[in-house]
C-alpha atoms as a PDB file:
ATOM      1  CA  UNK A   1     106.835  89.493  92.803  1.00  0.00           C
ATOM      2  CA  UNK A   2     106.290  87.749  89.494  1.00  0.00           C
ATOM      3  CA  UNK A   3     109.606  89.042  88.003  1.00  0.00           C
ATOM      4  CA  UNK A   4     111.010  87.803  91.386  1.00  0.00           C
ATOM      5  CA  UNK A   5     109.766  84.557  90.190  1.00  0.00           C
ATOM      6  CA  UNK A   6     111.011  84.648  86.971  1.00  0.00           C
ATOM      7  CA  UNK A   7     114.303  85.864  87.389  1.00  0.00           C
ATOM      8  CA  UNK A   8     114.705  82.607  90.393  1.00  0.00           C
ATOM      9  CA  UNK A   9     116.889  80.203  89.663  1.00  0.00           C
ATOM     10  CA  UNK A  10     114.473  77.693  91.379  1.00  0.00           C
ATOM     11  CA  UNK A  11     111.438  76.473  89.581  1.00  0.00           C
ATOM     12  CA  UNK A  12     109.572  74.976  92.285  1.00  0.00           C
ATOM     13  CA  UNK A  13     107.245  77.878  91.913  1.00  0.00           C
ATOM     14  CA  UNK A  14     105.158  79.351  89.194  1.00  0.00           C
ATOM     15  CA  UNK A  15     103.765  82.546  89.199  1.00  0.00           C
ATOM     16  CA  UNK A  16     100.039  83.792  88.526  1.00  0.00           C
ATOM     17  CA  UNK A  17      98.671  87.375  87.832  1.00  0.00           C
ATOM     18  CA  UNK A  18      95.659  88.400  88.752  1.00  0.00           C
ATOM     19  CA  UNK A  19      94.158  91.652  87.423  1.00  0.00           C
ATOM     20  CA  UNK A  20      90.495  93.236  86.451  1.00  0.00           C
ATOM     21  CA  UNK A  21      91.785  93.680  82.837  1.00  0.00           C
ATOM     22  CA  UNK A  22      93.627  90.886  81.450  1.00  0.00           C
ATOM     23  CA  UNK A  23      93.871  93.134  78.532  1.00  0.00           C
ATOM     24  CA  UNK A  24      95.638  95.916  80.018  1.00  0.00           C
ATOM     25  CA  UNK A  25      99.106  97.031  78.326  1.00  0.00           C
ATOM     26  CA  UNK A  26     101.117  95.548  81.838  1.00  0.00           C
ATOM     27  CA  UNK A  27      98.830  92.509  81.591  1.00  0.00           C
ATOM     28  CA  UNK A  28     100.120  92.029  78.118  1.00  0.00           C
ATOM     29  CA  UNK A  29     103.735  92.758  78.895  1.00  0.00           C
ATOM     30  CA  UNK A  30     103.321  89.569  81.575  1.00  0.00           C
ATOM     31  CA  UNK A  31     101.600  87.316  78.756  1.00  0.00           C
ATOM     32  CA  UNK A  32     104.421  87.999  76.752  1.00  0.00           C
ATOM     33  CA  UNK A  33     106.804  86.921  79.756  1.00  0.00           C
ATOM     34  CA  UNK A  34     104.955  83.927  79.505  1.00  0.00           C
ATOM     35  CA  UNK A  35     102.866  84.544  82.790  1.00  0.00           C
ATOM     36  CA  UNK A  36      99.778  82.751  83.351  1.00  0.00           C
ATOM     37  CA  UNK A  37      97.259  86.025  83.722  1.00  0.00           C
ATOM     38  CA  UNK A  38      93.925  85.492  85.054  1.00  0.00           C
ATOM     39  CA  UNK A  39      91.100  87.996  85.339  1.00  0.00           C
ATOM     40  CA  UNK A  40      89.177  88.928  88.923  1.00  0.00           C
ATOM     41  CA  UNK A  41      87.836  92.155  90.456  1.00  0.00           C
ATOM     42  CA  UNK A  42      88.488  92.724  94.515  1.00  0.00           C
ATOM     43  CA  UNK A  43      84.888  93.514  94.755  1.00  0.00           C
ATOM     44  CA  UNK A  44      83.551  90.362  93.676  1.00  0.00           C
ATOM     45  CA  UNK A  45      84.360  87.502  96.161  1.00  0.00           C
ATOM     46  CA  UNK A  46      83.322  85.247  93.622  1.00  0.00           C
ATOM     47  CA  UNK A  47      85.403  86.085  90.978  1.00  0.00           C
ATOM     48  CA  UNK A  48      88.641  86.009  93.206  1.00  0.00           C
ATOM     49  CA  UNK A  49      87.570  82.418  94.387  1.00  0.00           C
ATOM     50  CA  UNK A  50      88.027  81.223  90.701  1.00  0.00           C
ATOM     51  CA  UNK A  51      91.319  82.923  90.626  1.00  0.00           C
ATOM     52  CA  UNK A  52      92.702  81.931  93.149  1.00  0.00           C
ATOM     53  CA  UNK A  53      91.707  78.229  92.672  1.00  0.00           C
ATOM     54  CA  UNK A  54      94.997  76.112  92.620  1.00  0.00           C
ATOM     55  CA  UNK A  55      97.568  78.517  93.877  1.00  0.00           C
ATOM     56  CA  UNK A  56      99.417  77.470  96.844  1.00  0.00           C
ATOM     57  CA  UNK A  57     100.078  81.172  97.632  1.00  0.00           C
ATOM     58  CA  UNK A  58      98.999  84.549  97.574  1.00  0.00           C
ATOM     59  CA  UNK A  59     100.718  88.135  97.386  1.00  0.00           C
ATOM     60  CA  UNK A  60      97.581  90.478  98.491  1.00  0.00           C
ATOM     61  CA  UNK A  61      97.920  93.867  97.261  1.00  0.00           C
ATOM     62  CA  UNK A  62      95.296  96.182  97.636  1.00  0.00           C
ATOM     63  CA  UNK A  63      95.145 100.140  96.254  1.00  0.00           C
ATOM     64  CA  UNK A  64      93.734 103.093  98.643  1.00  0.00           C
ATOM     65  CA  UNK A  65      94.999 105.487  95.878  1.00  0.00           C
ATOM     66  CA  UNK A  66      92.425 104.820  93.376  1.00  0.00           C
ATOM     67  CA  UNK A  67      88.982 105.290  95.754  1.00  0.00           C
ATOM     68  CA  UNK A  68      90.580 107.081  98.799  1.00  0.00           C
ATOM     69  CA  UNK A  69      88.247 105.278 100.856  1.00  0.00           C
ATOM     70  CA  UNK A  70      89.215 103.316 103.898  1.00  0.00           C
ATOM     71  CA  UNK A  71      85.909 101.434 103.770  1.00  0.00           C
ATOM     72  CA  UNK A  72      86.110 100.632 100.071  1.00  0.00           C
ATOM     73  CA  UNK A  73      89.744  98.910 101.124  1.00  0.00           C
ATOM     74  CA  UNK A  74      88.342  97.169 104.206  1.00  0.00           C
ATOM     75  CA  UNK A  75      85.690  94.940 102.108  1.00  0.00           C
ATOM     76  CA  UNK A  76      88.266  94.668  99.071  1.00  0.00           C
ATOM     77  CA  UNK A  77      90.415  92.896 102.295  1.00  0.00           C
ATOM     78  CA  UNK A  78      87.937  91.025 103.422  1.00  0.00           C
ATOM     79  CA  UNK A  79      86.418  89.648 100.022  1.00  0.00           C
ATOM     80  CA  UNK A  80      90.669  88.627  99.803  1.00  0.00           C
ATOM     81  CA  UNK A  81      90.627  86.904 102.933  1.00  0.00           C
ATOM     82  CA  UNK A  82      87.354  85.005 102.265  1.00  0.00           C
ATOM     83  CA  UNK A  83      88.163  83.888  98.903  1.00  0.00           C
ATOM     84  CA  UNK A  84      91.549  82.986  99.470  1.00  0.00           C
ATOM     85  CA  UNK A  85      89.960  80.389 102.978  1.00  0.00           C
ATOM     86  CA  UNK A  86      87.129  79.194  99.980  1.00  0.00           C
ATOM     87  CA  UNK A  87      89.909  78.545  97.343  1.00  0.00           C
ATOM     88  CA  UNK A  88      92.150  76.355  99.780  1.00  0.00           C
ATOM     89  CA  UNK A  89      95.359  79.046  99.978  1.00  0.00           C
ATOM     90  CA  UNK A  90      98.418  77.461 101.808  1.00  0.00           C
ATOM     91  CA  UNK A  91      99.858  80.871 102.730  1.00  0.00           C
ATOM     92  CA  UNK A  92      98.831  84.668 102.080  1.00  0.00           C
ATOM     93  CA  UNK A  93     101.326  87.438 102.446  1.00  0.00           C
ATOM     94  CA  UNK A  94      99.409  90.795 103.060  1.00  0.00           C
ATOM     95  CA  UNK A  95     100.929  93.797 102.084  1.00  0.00           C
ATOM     96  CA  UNK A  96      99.576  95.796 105.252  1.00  0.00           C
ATOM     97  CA  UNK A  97     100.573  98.969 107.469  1.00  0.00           C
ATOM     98  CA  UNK A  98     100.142 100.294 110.991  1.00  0.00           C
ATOM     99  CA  UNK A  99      97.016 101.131 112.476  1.00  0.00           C
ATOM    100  CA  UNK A 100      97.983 104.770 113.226  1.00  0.00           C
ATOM    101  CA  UNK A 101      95.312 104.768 115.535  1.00  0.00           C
ATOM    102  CA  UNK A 102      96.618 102.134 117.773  1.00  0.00           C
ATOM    103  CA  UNK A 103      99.554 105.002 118.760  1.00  0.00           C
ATOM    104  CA  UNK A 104      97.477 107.917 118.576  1.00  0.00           C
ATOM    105  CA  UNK A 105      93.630 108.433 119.360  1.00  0.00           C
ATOM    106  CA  UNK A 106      91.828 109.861 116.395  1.00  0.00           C
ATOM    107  CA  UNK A 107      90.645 112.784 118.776  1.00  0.00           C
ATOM    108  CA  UNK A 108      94.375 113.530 119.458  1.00  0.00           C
ATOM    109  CA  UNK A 109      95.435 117.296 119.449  1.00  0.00           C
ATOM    110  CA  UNK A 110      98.634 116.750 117.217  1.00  0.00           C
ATOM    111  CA  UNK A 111      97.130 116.207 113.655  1.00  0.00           C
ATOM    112  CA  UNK A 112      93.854 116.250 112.277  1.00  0.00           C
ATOM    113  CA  UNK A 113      91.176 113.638 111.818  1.00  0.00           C
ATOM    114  CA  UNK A 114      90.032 113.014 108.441  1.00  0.00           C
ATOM    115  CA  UNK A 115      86.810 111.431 106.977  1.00  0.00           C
ATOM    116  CA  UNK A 116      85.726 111.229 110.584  1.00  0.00           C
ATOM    117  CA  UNK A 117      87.583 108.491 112.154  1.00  0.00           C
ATOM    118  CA  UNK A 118      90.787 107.963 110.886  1.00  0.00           C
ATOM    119  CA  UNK A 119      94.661 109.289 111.480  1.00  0.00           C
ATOM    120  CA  UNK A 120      96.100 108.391 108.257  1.00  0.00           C
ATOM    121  CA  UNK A 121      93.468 106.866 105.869  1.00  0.00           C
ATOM    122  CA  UNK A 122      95.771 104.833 103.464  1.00  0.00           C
ATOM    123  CA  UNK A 123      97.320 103.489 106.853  1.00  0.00           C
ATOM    124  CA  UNK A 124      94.095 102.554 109.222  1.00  0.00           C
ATOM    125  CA  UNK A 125      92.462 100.619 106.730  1.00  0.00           C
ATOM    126  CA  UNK A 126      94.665  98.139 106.091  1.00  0.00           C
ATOM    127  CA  UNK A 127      95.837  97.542 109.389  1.00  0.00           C
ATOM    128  CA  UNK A 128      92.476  97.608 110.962  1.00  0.00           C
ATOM    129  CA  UNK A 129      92.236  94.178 108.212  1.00  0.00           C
ATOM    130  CA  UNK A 130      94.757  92.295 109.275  1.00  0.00           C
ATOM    131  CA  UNK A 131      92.284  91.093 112.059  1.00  0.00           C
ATOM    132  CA  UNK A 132      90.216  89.434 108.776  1.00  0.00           C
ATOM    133  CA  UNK A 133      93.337  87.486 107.407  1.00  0.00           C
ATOM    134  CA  UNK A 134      93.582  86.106 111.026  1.00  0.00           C
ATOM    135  CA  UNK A 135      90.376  85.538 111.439  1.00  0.00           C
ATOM    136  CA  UNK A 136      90.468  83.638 107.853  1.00  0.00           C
ATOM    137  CA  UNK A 137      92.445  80.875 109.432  1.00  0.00           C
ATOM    138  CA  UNK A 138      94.504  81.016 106.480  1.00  0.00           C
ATOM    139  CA  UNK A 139      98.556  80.923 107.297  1.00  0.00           C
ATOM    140  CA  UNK A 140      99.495  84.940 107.105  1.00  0.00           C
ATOM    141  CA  UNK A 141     102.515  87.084 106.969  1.00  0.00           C
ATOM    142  CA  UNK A 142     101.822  90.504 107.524  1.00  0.00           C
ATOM    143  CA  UNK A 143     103.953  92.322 105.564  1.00  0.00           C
ATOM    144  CA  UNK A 144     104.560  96.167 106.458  1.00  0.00           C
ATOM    145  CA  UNK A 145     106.203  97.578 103.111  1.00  0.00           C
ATOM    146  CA  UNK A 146     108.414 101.096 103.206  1.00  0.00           C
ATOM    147  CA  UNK A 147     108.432 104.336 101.571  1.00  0.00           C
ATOM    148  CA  UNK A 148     109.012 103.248  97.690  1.00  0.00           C
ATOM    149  CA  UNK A 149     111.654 105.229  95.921  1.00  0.00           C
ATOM    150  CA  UNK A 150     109.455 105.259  92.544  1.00  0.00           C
ATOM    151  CA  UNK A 151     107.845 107.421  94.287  1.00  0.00           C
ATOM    152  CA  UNK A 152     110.487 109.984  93.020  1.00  0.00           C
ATOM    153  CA  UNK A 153     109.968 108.786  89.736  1.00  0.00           C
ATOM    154  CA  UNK A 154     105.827 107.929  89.178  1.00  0.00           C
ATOM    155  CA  UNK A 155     104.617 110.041  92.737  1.00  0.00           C
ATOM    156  CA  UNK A 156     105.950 113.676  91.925  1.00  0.00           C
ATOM    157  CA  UNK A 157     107.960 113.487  94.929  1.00  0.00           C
ATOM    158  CA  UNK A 158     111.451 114.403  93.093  1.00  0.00           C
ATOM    159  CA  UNK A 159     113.093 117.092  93.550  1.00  0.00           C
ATOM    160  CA  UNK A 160     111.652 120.690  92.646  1.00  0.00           C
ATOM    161  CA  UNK A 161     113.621 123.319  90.752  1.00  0.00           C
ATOM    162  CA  UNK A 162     112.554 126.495  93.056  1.00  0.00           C
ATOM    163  CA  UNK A 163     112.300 130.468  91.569  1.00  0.00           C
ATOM    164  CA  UNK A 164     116.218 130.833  92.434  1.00  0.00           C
ATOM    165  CA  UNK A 165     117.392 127.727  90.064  1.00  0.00           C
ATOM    166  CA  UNK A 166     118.139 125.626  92.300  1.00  0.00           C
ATOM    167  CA  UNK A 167     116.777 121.662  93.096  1.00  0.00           C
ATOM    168  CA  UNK A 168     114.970 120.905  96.115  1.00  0.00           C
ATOM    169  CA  UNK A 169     113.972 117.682  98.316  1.00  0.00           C
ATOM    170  CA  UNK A 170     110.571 118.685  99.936  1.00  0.00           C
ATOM    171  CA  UNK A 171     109.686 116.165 102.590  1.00  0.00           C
ATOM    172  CA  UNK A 172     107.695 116.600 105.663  1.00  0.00           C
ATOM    173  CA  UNK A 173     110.384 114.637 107.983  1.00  0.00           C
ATOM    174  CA  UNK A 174     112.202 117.218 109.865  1.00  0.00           C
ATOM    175  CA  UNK A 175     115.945 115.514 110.546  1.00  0.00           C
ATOM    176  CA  UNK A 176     114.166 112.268 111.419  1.00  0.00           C
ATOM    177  CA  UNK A 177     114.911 108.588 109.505  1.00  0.00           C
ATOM    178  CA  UNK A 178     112.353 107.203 106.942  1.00  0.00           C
ATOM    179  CA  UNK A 179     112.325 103.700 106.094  1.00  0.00           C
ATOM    180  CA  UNK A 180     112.211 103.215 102.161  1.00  0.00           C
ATOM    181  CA  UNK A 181     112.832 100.621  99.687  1.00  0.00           C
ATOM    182  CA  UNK A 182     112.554  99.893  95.901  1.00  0.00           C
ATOM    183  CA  UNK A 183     109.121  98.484  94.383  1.00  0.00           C
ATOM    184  CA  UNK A 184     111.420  95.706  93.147  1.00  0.00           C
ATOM    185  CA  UNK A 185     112.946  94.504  96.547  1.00  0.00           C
ATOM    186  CA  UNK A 186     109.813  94.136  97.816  1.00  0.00           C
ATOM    187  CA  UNK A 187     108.684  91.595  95.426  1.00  0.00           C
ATOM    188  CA  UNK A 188     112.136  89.824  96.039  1.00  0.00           C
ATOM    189  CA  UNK A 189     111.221  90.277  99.962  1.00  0.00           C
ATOM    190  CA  UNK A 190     107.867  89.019  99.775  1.00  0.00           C
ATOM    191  CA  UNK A 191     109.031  86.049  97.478  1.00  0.00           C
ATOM    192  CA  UNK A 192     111.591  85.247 100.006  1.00  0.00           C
ATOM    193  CA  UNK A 193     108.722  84.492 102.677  1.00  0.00           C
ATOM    194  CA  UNK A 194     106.858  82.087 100.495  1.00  0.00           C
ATOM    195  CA  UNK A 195     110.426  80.564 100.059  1.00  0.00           C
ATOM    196  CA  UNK A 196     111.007  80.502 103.569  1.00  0.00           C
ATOM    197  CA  UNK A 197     107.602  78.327 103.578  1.00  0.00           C
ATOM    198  CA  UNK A 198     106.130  78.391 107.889  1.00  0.00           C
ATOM    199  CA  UNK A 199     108.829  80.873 109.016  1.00  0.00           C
ATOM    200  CA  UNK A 200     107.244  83.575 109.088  1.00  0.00           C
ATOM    201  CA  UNK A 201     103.584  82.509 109.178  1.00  0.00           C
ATOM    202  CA  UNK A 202     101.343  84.357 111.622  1.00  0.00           C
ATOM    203  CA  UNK A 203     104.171  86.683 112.023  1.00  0.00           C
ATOM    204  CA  UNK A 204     104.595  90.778 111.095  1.00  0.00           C
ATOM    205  CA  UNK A 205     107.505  91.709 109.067  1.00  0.00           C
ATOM    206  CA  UNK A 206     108.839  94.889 108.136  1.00  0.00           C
ATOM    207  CA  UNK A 207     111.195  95.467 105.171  1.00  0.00           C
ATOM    208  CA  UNK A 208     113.232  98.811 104.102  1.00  0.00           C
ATOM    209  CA  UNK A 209     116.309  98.811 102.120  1.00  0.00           C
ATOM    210  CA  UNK A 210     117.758 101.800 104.114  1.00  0.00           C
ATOM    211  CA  UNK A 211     116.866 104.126 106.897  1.00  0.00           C
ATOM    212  CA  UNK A 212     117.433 107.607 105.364  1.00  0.00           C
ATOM    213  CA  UNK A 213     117.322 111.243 106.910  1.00  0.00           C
ATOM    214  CA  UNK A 214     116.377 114.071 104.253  1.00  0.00           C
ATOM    215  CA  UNK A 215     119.637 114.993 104.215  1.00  0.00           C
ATOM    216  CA  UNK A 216     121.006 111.965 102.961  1.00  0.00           C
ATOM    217  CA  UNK A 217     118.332 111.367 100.318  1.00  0.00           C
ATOM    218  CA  UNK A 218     119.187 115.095  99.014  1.00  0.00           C
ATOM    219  CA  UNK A 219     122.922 113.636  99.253  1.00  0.00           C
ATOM    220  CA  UNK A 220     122.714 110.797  97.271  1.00  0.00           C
ATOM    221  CA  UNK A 221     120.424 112.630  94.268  1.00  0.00           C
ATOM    222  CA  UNK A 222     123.027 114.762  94.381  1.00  0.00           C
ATOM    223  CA  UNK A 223     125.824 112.577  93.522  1.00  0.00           C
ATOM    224  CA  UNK A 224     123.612 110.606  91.014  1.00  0.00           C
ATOM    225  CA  UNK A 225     121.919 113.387  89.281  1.00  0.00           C
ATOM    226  CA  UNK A 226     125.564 115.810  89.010  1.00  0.00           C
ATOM    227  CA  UNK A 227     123.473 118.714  90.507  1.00  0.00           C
ATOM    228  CA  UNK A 228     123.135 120.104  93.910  1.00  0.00           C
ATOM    229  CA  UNK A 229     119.752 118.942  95.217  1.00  0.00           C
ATOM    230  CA  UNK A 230     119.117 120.735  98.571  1.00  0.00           C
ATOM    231  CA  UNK A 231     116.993 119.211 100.914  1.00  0.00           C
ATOM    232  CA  UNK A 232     113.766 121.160 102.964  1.00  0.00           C
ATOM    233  CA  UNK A 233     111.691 119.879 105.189  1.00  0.00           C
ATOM    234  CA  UNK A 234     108.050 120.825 105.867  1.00  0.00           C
ATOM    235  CA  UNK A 235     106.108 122.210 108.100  1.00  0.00           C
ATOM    236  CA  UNK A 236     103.484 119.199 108.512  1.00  0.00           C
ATOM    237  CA  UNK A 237     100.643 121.613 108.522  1.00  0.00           C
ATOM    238  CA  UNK A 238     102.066 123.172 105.438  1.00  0.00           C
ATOM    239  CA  UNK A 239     102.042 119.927 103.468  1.00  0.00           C
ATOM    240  CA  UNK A 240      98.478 119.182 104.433  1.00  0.00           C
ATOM    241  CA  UNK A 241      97.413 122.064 102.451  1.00  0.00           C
ATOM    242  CA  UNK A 242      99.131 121.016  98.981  1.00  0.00           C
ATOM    243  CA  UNK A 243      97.154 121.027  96.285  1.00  0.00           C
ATOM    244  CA  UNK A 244      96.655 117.426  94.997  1.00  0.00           C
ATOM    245  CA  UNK A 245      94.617 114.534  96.320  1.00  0.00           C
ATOM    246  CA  UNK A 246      95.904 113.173  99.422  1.00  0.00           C
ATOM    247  CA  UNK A 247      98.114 115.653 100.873  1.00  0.00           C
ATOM    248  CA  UNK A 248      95.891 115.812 104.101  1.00  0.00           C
ATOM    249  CA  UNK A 249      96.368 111.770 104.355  1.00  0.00           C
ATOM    250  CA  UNK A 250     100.364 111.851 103.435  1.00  0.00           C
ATOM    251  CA  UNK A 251     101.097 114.857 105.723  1.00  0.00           C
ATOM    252  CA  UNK A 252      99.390 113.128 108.546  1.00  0.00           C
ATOM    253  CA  UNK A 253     101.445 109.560 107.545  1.00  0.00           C
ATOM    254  CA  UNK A 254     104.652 112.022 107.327  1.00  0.00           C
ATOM    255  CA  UNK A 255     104.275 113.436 111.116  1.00  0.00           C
ATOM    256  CA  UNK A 256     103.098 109.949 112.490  1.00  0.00           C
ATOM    257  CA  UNK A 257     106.355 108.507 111.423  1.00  0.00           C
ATOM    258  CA  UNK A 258     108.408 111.370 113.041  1.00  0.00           C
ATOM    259  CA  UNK A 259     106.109 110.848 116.170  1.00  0.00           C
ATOM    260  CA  UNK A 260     106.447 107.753 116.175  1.00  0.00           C
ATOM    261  CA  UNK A 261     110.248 107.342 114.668  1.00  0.00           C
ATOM    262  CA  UNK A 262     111.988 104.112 116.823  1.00  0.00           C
ATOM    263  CA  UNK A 263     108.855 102.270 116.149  1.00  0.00           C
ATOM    264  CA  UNK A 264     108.368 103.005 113.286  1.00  0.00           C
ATOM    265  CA  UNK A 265     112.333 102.089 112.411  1.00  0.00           C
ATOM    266  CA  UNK A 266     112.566  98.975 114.811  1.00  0.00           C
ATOM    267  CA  UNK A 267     109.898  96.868 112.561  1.00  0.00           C
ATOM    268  CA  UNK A 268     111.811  97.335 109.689  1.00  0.00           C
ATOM    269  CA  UNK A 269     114.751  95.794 110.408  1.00  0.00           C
ATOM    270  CA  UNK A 270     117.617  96.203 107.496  1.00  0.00           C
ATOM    271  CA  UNK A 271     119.177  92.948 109.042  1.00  0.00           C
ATOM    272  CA  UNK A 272     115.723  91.199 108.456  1.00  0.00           C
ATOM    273  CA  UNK A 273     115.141  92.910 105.301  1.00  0.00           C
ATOM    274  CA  UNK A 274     118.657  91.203 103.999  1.00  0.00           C
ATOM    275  CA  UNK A 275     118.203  88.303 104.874  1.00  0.00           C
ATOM    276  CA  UNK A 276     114.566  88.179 103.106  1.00  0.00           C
ATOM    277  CA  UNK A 277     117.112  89.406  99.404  1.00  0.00           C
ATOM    278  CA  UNK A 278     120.431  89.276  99.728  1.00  0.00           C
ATOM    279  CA  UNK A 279     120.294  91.303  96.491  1.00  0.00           C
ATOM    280  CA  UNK A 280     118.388  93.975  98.606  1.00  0.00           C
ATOM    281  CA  UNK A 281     119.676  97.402  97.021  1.00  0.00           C
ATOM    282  CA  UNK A 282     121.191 100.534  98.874  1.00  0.00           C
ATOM    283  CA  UNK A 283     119.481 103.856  97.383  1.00  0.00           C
ATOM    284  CA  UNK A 284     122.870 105.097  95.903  1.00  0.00           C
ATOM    285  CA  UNK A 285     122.510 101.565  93.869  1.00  0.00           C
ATOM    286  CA  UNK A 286     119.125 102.106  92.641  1.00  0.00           C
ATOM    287  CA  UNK A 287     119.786 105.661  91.740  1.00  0.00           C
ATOM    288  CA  UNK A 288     122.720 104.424  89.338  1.00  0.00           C
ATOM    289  CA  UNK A 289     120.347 101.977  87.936  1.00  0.00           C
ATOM    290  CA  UNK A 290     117.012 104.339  87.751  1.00  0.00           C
ATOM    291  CA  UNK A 291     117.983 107.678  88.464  1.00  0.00           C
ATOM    292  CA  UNK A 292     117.849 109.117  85.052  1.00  0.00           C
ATOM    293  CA  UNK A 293     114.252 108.596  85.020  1.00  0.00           C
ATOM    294  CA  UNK A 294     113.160 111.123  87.895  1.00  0.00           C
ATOM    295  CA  UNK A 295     111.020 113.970  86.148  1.00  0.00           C
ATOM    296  CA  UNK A 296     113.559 117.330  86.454  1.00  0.00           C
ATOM    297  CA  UNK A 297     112.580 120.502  85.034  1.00  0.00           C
END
C-alpha cells in the first residue's frame, strides 16, 4: 500500500505507517522512503486512536500467524474498528476473509473442527469481524485478499526436490482453481478503492491476479525456473498432519476452497481485480520479476 502510494503519480494522498516498533529494520527502510512512521500496538485501543488521528483512511491489516488465535484477532479487529470511529476515519478498507462457517457447520463430517469452534481459524476470525467494522459506522470495504505468491518465496510453499531428483508442487487442491495474487497488487488494489473514494463503500470485494489449477502453477515454475517442476496434489487429510504450525488450519482452508470452488472463484473477479490496477500482474510476469528468489535445494 505505501509503495502504491509512492510510486502514484497523484499526490493527493500521503501515506502513514503504523507499526509496534518504529524501530524495526522495515520501519527504517520506510523512514528512509521518507514515510511518516508512527508507533501503535493492536491491543491498545488507545494507542491506535493517536495513530490514527488525522488520516482520512485506513488499510487494516491484522496477523493470525503470529498468536494462532481467532480470539486474539477478533479484539485486535475490534480495538481497529473502535479507534478508527474515535479518530474520525473517512473510509477503512479491511483486509478480511470468508466465514468458513457460514458454508459449512463446524460439526460438519467433511473436515475437522479445531480449537473447538472453528472450520478454518485464520479464516473465521476475521470474517466473523466484519460485523464490528459495520457496526463502527465507519464507511468499509471489505476486502477478501487471495492466495499470495510470496508464499513460494517467504511460506515454504515452493517446490520440493523429492528422493528421485526431481521438483515438486505440493498443494492440497486436487485439479480445482485457486485464486492468488502478488503481495504487491494488493496494495495497488486496495489503493485503488481509496482512489475510487464511495464506490465501493459498504461493499465486499475480492481481488486475484489469476485463477490457477496446480497444473498450471507447476507449468509456469517450470518455464521460469528452466527445470521440470511436477505438480502433486494432496490428500487433505495428509496435509493436516504436516509437521509445522498450522497445517491443521491450511489443510482445512485448502479443502474449503475445493468445496466450495465457484464461490470461492466468483468473488474474486479478475475483471474487478483489473480494473482496481491496471498494472495487475499475470503469475508468469511475477515469476520473471521474482522467481529467482524461491528457496530450491
Amino acid at each position: 500500500m505505501v509503495d502504491a502510494i509512492l510510486n502514484s503519480s497523484s499526490d493527493e494522498y500521503r501515506p502513514v505507517a503504523i507499526t509496534r516498533n518504529a524501530n524495526s529494520e522495515k520501519a527504517i527502510s520506510l523512514l528512509k522512503k521518507g514515510v511518516e512512521v508512527r508507533e501503535a500496538d493492536l491491543s491498545d485501543k488507545n494507542s491506535l486512536i493517536q495513530a490514527f488521528e488525522g488520516g482520512y483512511g485506513l488499510f487494516a491489516v491484522t496477523f493470525f500467524w503470529e498468536h494462532f488465535s481467532p480470539e486474539i484477532e477478533y479484539q485486535n479487529a475490534q480495538n481497529i474498528a473502535e479507534a478508527a470511529k474515535e479518530a474520525g476515519i473517512g473510509h477503512i478498507v479491511w483486509s478480511t476473509l470468508e466465514d468458513t462457517r457460514e458454508f459449512l457447520p463446524v460439526d460438519n463430517k467433511q473436515m475437522p473442527t479445531l480449537q473447538e469452534k472453528y472450520n478454518v481459524p485464520h479464516f473465521d476470525g476475521k470474517g466473523a469481524a466484519d460485523k464490528l467494522f459495520k457496526a463502527s459506522g465507519v464507511p468499509t470495504t471489505y476486502l477478501l485478499t487471495s492466495f499470495f505468491w510470496e508464499n513460494f518465496i517467504y511460506f515454504g510453499s515452493g517446490p520440493q526436490r523429492d528422493q528421485d531428483g526431481k521438483l515438486y508442487l505440493n498443494m492440497p487442491m486436487e485439479d480445482f482453481k485457486l485464486p492468488s495474487i502478488s503481495t504487491i497488487d494488493i496494495g495497488k488494489c486496495a489503493f485503488g478503492i481509496f482512489k475510487a473514494e464511495k464506490d465501493y463503500m459498504g461493499k465486499r470485494v475480492g481481488i486475484a491476479g489469476e485463477h490457477l489449477t496446480g497444473n498450471q502453477f507447476a507449468q509456469a515454475m517450470t518455464e521460469s525456473l528452466g527445470e521440470e517442476v511436477v505438480y502433486r496434489p494432496i490428500p487433505f487429510d495428509v496435509y493436516r498432519t504436516f509437521d509445522f504450525p498450522g497445517a491443521d488450519d491450511l489443510g482445512n482452508m485448502f479443502q474449503f476452497k475445493c468445496a466450495f470452488q465457484d464461490e470461492f472463484c466468483g468473488i474474486r473477479s479478475l475483471e474487478l481485480s483489473k480494473k482496481l490496477n491496471p498494472e495487475m500482474m499475470t503469475f508468469q510476469e511475477w515469476l520473471t520479476r521474482f522467481g529467482s528468489n524461491i528457496p530450491i535445494e
